[in-house]
PDB file of N, CA and C in Angstrom:
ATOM      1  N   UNK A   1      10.694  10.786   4.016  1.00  0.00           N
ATOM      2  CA  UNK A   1      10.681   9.638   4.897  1.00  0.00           C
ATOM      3  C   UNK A   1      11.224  10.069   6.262  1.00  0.00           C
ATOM      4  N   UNK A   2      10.612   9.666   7.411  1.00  0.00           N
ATOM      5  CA  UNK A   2      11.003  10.207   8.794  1.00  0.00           C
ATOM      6  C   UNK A   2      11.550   8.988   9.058  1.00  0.00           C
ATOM      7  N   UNK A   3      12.748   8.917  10.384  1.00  0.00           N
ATOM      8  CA  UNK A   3      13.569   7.791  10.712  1.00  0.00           C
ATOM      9  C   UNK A   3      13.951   8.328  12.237  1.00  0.00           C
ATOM     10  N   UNK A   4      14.026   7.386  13.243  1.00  0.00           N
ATOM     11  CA  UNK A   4      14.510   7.236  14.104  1.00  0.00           C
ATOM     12  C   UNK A   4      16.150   7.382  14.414  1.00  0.00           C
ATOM     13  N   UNK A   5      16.921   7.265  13.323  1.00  0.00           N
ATOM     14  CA  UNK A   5      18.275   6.840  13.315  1.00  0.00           C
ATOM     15  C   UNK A   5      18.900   7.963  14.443  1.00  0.00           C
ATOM     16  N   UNK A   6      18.866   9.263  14.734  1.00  0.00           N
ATOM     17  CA  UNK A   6      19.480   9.432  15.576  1.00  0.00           C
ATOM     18  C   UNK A   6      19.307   9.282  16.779  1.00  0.00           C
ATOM     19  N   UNK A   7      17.674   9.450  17.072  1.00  0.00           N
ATOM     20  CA  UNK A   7      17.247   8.430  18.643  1.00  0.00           C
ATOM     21  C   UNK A   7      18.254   7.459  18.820  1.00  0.00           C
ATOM     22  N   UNK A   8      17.937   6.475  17.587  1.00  0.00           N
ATOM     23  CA  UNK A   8      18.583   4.772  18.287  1.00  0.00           C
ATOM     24  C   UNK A   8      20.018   5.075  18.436  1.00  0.00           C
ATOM     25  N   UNK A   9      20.540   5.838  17.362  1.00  0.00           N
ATOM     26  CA  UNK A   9      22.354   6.252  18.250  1.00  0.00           C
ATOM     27  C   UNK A   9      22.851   6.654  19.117  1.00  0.00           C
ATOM     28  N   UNK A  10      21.481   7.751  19.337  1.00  0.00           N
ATOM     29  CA  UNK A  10      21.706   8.497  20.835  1.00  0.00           C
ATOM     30  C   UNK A  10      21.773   6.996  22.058  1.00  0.00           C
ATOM     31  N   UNK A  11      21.028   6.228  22.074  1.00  0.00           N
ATOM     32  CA  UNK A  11      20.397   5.846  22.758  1.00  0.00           C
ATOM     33  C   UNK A  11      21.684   4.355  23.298  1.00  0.00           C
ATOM     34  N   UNK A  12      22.454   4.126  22.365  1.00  0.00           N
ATOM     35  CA  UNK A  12      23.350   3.535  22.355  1.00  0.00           C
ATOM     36  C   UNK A  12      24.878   4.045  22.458  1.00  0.00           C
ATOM     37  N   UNK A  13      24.069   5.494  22.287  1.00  0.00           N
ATOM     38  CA  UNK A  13      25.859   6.166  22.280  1.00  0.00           C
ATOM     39  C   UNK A  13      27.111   6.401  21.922  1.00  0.00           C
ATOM     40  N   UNK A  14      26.393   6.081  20.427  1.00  0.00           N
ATOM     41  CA  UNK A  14      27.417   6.157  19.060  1.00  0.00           C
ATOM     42  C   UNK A  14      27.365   7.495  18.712  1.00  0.00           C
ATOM     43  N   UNK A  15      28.443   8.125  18.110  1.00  0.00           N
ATOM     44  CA  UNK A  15      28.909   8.951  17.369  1.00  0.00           C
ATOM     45  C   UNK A  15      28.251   8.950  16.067  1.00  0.00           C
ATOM     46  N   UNK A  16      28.043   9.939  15.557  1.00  0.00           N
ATOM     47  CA  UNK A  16      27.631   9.684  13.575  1.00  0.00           C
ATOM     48  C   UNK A  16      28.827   8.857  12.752  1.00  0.00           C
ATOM     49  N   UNK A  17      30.301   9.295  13.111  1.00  0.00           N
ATOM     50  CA  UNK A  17      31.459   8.470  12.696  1.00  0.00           C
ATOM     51  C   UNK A  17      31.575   7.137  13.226  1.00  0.00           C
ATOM     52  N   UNK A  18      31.265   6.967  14.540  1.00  0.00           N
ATOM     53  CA  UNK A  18      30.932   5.591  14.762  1.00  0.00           C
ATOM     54  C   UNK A  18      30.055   4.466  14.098  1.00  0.00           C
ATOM     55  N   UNK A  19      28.774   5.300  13.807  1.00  0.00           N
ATOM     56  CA  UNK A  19      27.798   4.038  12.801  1.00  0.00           C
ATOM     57  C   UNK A  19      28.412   4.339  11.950  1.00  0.00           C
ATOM     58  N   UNK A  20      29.002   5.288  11.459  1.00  0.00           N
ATOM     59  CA  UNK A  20      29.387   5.474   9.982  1.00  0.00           C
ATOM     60  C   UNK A  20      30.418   4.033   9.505  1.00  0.00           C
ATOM     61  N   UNK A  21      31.299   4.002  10.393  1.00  0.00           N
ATOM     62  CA  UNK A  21      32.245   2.868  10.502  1.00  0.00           C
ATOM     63  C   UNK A  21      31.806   1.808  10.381  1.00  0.00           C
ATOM     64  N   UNK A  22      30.369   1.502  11.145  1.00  0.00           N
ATOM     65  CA  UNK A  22      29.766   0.563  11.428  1.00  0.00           C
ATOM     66  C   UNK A  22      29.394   0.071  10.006  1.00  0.00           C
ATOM     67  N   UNK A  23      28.629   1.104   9.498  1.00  0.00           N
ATOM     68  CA  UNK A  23      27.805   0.911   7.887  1.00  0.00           C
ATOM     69  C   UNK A  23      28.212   0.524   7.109  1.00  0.00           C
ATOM     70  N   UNK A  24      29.965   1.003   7.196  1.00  0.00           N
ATOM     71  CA  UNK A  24      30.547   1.647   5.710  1.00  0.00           C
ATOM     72  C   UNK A  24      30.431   2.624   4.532  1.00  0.00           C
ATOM     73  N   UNK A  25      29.849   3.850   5.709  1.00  0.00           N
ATOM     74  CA  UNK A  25      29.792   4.687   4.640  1.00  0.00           C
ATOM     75  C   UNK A  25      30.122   5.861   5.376  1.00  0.00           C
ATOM     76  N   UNK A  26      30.016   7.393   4.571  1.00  0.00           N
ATOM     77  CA  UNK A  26      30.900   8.156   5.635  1.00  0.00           C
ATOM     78  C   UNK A  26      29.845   9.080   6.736  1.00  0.00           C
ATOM     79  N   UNK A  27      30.679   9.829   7.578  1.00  0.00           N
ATOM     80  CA  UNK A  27      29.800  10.620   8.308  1.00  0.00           C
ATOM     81  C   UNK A  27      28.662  11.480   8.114  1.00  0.00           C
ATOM     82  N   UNK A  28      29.112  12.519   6.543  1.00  0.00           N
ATOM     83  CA  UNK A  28      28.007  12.897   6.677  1.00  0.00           C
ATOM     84  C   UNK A  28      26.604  12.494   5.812  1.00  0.00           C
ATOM     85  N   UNK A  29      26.748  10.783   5.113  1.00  0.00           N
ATOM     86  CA  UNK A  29      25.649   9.786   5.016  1.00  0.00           C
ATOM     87  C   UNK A  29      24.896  10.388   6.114  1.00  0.00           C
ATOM     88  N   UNK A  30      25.600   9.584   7.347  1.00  0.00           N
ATOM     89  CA  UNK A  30      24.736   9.160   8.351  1.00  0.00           C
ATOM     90  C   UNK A  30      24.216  11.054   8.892  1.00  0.00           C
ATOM     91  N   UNK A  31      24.583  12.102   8.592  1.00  0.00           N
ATOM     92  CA  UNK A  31      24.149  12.855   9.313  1.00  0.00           C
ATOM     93  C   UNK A  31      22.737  13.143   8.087  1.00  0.00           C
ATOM     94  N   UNK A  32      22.743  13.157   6.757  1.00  0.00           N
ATOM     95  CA  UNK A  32      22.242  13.611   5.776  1.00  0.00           C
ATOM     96  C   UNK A  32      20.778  12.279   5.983  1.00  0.00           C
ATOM     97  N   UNK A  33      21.225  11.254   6.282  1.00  0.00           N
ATOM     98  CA  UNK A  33      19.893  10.174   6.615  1.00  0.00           C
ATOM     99  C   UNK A  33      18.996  10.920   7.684  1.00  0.00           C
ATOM    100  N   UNK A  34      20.120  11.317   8.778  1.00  0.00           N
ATOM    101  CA  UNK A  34      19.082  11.621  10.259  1.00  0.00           C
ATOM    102  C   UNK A  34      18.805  12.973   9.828  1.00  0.00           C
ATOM    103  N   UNK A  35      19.437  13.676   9.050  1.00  0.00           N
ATOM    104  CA  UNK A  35      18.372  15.234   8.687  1.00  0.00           C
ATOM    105  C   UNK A  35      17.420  14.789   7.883  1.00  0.00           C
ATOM    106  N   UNK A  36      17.348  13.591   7.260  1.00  0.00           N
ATOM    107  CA  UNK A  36      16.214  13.718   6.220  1.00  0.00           C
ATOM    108  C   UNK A  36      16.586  14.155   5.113  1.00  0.00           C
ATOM    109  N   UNK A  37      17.530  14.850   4.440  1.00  0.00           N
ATOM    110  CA  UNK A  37      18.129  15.319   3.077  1.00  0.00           C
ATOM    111  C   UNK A  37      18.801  14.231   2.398  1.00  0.00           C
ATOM    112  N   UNK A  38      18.703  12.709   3.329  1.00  0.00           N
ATOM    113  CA  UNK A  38      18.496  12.005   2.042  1.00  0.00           C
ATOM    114  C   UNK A  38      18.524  10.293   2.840  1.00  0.00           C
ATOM    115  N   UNK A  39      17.719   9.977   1.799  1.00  0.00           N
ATOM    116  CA  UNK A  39      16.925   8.646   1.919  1.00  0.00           C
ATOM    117  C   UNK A  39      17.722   7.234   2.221  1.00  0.00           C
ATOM    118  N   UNK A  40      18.213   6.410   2.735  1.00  0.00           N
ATOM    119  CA  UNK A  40      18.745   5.266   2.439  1.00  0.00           C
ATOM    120  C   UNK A  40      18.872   4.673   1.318  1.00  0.00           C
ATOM    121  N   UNK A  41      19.598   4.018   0.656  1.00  0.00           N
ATOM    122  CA  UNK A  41      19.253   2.641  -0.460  1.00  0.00           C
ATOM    123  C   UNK A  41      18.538   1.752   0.501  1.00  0.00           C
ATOM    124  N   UNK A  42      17.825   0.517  -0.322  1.00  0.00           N
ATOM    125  CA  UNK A  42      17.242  -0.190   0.939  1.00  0.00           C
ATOM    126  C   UNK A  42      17.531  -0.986   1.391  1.00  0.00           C
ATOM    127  N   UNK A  43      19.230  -1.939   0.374  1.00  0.00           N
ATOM    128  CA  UNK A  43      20.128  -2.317   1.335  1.00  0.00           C
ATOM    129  C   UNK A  43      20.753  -1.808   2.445  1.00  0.00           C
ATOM    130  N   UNK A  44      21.328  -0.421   2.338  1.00  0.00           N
ATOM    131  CA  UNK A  44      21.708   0.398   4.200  1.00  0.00           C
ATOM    132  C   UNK A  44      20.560   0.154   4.601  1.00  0.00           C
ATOM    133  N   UNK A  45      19.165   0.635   4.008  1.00  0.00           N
ATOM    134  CA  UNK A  45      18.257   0.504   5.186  1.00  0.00           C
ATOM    135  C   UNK A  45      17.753  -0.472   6.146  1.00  0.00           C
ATOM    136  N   UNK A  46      18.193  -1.411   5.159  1.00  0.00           N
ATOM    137  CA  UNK A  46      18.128  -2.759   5.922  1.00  0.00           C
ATOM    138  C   UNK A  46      19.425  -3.084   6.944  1.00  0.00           C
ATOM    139  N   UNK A  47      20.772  -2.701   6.543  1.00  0.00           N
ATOM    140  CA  UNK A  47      21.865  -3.034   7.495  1.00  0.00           C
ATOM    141  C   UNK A  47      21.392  -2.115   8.885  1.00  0.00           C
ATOM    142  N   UNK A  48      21.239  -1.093   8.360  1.00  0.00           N
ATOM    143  CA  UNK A  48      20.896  -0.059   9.550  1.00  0.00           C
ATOM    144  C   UNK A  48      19.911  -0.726  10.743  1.00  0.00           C
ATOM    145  N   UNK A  49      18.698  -1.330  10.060  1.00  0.00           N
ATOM    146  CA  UNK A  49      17.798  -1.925  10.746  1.00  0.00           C
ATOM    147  C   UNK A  49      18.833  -2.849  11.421  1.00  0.00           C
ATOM    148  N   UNK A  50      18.770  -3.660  10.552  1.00  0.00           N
ATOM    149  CA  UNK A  50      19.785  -5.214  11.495  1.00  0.00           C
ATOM    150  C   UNK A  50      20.981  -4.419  12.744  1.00  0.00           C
ATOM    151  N   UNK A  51      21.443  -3.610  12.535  1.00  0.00           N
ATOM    152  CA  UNK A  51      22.615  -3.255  13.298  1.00  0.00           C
ATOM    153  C   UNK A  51      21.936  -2.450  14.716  1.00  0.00           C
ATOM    154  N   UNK A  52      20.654  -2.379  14.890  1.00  0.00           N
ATOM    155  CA  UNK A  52      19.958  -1.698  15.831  1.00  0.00           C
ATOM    156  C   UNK A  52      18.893  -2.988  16.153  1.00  0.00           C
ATOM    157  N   UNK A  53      19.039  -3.740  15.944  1.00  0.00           N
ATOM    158  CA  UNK A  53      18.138  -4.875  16.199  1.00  0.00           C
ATOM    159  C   UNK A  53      16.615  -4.740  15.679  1.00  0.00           C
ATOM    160  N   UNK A  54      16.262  -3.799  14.782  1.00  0.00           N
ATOM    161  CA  UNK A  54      14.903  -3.305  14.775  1.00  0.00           C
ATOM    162  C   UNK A  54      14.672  -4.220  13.276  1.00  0.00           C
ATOM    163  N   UNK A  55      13.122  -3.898  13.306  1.00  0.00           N
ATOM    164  CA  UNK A  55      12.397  -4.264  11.844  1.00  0.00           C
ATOM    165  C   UNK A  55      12.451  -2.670  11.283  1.00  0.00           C
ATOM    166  N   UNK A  56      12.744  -3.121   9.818  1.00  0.00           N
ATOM    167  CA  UNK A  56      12.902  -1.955   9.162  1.00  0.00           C
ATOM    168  C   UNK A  56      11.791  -0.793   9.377  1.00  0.00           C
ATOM    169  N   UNK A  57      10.729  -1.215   9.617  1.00  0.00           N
ATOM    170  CA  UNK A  57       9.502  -0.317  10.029  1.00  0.00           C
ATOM    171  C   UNK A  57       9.375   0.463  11.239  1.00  0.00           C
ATOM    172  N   UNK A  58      10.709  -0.031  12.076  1.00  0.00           N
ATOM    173  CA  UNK A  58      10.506   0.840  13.447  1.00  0.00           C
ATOM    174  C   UNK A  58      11.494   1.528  13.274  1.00  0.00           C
ATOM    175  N   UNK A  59      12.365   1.483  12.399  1.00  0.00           N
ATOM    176  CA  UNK A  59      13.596   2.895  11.505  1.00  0.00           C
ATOM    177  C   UNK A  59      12.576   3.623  11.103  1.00  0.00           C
ATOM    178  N   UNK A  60      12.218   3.068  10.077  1.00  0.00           N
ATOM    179  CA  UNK A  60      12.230   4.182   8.983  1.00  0.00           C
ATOM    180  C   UNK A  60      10.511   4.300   8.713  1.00  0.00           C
ATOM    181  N   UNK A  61       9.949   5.297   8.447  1.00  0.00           N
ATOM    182  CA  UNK A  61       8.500   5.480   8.748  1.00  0.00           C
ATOM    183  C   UNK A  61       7.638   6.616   7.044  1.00  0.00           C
ATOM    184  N   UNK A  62       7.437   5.784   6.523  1.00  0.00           N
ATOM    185  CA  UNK A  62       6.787   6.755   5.090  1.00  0.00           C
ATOM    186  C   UNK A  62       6.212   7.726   5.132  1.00  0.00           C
ATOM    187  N   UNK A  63       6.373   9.179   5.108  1.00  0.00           N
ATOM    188  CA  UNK A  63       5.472   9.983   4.893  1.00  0.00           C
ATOM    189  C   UNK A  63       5.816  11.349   5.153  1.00  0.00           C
ATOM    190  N   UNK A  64       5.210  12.195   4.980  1.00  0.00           N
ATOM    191  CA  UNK A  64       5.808  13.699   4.877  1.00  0.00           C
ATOM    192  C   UNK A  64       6.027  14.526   6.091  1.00  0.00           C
TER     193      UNK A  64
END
Protein backbone atom coordinates (compact mmCIF):
# COMPACT_ATOMS: atom_id res chain seq x y z
CA UNK A 1 0.00 0.00 0.00
CA UNK A 2 1.56 3.49 -0.98
CA UNK A 3 0.61 6.58 1.40
CA UNK A 4 1.21 10.09 1.41
CA UNK A 5 1.83 10.28 5.22
CA UNK A 6 5.13 11.82 5.06
CA UNK A 7 4.26 14.49 2.32
CA UNK A 8 1.23 15.60 4.53
CA UNK A 9 3.75 15.90 7.68
CA UNK A 10 6.24 17.45 5.79
CA UNK A 11 3.86 19.78 4.64
CA UNK A 12 2.56 20.77 8.04
CA UNK A 13 5.74 20.40 9.76
CA UNK A 14 5.44 17.76 12.16
CA UNK A 15 8.06 15.63 13.37
CA UNK A 16 7.42 11.62 13.13
CA UNK A 17 7.28 12.01 17.22
CA UNK A 18 4.97 14.71 16.81
CA UNK A 19 2.10 12.72 14.85
CA UNK A 20 3.23 10.00 16.81
CA UNK A 21 1.85 11.91 19.92
CA UNK A 22 -0.82 12.97 17.90
CA UNK A 23 -1.96 9.17 17.04
CA UNK A 24 -0.96 7.51 20.05
CA UNK A 25 1.34 5.40 18.94
CA UNK A 26 5.12 5.46 18.86
CA UNK A 27 7.68 6.92 16.47
CA UNK A 28 8.82 4.31 14.75
CA UNK A 29 4.83 3.25 13.79
CA UNK A 30 4.77 6.34 12.11
CA UNK A 31 8.22 5.94 10.41
CA UNK A 32 7.46 2.02 9.51
CA UNK A 33 3.78 3.38 7.90
CA UNK A 34 5.74 6.12 5.73
CA UNK A 35 8.45 3.38 4.68
CA UNK A 36 5.79 1.12 3.77
CA UNK A 37 7.10 -1.89 6.09
CA UNK A 38 3.92 -1.72 7.52
CA UNK A 39 0.31 -1.11 6.89
CA UNK A 40 -2.10 0.82 9.23
CA UNK A 41 -5.05 -0.92 11.17
CA UNK A 42 -7.94 0.84 9.57
CA UNK A 43 -8.90 2.49 12.63
CA UNK A 44 -5.22 4.62 12.60
CA UNK A 45 -5.96 4.76 9.09
CA UNK A 46 -8.83 6.44 9.53
CA UNK A 47 -7.53 8.78 12.59
CA UNK A 48 -4.61 9.54 10.39
CA UNK A 49 -7.00 10.57 7.61
CA UNK A 50 -9.22 12.73 10.00
CA UNK A 51 -6.10 14.38 11.63
CA UNK A 52 -4.89 15.66 8.06
CA UNK A 53 -8.28 16.62 7.02
CA UNK A 54 -8.19 14.12 4.07
CA UNK A 55 -10.56 11.17 2.84
CA UNK A 56 -8.93 8.07 3.55
CA UNK A 57 -8.28 7.63 -0.25
CA UNK A 58 -6.07 10.64 -0.59
CA UNK A 59 -3.69 8.86 2.35
CA UNK A 60 -3.54 5.83 1.52
CA UNK A 61 -3.57 4.41 -2.17
CA UNK A 62 -3.82 0.26 -2.98
CA UNK A 63 -1.31 -1.22 -4.90
CA UNK A 64 2.21 -2.34 -5.47
Amino acid sequence: MHNRLKDLRAEHGWSQAFLAEKLEVSRQSVNAIETGKYDPSLPLAFRIAKLFGKRIEEVFQYGE
